[in-house]
Protein backbone atom coordinates (compact mmCIF):
# COMPACT_ATOMS: atom_id res chain seq x y z
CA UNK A 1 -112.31 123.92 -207.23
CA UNK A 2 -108.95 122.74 -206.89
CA UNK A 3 -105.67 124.42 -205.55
CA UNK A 4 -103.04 124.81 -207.87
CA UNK A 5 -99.71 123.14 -206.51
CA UNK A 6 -97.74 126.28 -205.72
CA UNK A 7 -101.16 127.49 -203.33
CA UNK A 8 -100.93 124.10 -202.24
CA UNK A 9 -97.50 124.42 -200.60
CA UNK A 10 -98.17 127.79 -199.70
CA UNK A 11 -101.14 126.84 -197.32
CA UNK A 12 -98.66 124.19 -195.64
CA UNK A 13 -96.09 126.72 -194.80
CA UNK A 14 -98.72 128.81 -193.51
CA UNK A 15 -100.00 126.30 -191.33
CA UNK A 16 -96.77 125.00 -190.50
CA UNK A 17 -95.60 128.08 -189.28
CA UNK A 18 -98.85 128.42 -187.07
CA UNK A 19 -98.41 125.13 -185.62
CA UNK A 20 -94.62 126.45 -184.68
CA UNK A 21 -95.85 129.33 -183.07
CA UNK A 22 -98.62 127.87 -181.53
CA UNK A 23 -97.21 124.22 -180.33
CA UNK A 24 -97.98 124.85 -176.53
CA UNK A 25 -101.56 125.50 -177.20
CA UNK A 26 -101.57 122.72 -179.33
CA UNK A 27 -100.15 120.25 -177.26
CA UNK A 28 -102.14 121.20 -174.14
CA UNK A 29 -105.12 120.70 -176.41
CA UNK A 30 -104.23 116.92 -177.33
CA UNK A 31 -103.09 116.48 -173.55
CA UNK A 32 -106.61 117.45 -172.34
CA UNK A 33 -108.17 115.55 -175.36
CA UNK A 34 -106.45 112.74 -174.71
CA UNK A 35 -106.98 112.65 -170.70
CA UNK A 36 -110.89 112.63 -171.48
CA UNK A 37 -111.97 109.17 -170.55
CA UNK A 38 -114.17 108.71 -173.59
CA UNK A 39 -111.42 109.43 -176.08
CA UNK A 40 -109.00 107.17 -174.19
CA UNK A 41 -110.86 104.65 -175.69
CA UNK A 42 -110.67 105.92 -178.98
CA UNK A 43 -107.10 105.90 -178.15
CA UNK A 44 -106.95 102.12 -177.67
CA UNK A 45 -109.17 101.22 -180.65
CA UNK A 46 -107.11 103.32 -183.03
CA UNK A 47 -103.60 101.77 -181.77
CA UNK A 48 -105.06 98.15 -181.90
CA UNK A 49 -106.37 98.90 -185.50
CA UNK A 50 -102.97 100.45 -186.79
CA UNK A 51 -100.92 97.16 -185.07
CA UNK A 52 -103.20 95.25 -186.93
CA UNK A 53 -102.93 96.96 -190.34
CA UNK A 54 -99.14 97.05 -189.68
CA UNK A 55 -99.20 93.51 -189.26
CA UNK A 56 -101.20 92.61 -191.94
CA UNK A 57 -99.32 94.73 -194.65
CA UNK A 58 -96.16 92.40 -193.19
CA UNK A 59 -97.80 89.50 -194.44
């Protein structure tokens, strides 16, 4: 089951306006996230793979 375009856009104002409301929370979660040394490596394999994807749809 499918959302209908108007729900669609609905749901993204609603969660829009949640993440508006609720950026300090949410930035203090992707600090903390983000600090963990485990994910910091995530961090670096994601960024190398996006550079590289950039690059290559250059080409």
């Amino acid at each position: 089951m499918t959302l209908s375009d108007s729900a669609l856009e609905k749901r993204r104002e609603y969660y829009r306006q949640y993440r508006e409301r609720n950026r300090e929370r949410y930035n203090e979660a992707a600090r903390r996230w983000r600090s963990k040394p485990e994910n910091k490596i995530k961090i670096q394999e994601y960024n190398q793979q996006y550079w590289e994807r950039k690059a290559e749809e250059e080409q």
